[in-house]
N, C-alpha and C. Protein backbone atom coordinates (compact mmCIF):
# COMPACT_ATOMS: atom_id res chain seq x y z
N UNK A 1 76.21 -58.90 -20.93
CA UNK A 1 74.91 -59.36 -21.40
C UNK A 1 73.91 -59.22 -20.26
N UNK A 2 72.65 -59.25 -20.67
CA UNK A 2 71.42 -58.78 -19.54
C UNK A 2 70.95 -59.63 -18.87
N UNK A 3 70.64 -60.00 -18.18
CA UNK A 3 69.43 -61.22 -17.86
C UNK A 3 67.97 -60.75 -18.64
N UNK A 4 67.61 -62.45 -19.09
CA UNK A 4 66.46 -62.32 -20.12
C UNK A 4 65.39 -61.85 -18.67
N UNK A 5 63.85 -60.98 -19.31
CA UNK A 5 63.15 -60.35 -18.33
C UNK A 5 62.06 -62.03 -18.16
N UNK A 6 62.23 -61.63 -17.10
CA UNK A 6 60.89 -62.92 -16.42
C UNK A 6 59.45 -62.45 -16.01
N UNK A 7 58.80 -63.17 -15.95
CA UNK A 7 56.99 -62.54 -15.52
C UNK A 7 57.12 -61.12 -14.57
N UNK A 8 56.61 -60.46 -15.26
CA UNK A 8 56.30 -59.49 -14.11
C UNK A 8 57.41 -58.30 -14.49
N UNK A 9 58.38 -58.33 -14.98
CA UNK A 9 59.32 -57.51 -15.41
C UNK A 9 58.95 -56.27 -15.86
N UNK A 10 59.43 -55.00 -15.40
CA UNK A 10 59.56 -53.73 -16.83
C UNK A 10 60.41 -54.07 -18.01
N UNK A 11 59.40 -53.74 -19.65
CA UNK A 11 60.05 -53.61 -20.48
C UNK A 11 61.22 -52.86 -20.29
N UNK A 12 62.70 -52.60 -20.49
CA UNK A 12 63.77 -51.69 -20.52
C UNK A 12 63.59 -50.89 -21.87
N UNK A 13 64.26 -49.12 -20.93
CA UNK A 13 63.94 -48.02 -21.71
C UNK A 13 65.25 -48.72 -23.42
N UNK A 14 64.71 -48.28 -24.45
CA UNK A 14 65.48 -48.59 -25.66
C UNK A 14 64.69 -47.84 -26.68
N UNK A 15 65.87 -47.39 -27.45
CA UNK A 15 65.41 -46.94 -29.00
C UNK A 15 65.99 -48.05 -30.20
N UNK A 16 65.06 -47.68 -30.93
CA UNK A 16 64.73 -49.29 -32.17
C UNK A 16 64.65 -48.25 -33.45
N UNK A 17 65.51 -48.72 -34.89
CA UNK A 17 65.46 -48.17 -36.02
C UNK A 17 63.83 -48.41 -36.46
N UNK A 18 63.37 -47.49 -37.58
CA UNK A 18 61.55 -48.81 -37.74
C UNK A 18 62.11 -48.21 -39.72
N UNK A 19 61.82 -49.73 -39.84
CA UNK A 19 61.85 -49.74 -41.59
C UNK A 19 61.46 -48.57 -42.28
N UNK A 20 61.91 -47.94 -43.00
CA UNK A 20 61.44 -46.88 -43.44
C UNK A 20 61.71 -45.65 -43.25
N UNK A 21 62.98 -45.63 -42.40
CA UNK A 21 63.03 -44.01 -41.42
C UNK A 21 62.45 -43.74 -40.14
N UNK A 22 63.18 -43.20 -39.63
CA UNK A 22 62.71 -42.84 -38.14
C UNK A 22 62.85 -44.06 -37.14
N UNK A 23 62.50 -43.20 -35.69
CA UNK A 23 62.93 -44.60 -34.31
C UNK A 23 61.61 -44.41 -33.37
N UNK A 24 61.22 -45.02 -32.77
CA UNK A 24 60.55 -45.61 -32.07
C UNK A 24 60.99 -45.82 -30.36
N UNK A 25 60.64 -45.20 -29.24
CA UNK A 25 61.47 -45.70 -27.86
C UNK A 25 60.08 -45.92 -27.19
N UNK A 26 60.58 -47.21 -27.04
CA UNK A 26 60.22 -48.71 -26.17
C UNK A 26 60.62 -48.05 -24.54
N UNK A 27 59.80 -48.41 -23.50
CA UNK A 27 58.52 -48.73 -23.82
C UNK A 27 57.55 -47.29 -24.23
N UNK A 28 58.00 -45.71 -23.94
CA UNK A 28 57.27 -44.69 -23.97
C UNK A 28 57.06 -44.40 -25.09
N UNK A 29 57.02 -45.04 -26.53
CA UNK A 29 56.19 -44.61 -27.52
C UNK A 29 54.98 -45.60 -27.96
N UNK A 30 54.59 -46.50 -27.21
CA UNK A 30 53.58 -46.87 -27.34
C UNK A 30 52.06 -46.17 -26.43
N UNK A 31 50.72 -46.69 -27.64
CA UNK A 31 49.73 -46.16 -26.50
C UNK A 31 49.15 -46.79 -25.73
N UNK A 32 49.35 -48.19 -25.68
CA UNK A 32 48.58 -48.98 -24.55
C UNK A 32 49.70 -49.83 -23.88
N UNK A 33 49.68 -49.93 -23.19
CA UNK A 33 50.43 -50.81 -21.59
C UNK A 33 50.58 -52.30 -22.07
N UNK A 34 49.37 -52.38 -22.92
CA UNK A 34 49.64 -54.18 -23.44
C UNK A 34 50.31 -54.37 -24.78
N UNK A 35 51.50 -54.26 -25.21
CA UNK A 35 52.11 -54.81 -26.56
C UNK A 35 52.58 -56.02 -26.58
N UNK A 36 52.44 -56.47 -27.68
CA UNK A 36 53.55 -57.66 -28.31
C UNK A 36 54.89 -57.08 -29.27
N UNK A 37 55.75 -56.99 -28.98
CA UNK A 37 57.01 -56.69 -29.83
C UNK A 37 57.76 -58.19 -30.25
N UNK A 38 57.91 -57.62 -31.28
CA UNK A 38 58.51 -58.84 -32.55
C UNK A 38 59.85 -58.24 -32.97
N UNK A 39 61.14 -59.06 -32.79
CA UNK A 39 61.89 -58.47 -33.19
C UNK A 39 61.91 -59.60 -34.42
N UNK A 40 62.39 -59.38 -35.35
CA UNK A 40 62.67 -60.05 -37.06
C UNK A 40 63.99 -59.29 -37.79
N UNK A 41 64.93 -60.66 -37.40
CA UNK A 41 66.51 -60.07 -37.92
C UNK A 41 66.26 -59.96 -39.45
N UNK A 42 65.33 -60.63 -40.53
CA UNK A 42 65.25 -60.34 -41.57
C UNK A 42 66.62 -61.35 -42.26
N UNK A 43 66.29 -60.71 -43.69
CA UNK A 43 67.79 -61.83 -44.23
C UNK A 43 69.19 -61.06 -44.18
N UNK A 44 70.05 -62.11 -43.77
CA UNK A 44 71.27 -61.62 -43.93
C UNK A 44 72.35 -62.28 -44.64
């Protein structure tokens, strides 16, 4: 397991499924430097 990131941290490189098809890699597919990411396990 990781250590959770603290102030000041790099996001870590990761690819993420996105609803609907297709993936998304965190942090180089975003366009601005400032995000909020939400992860939502949804129902299970």
């Amino acid at each position: 397991m990781v250590d959770k990131l603290g102030t000041g941290d790099a996001f870590p490189s990761l690819s993420l499924k996105i609803a609907g098809g297709g993936a998304i890699n965190l942090p180089e597919g975003l366009d601005t430097p400032l995000t909020v990411v939400l992860f939502y396990r949804g129902h299970w």
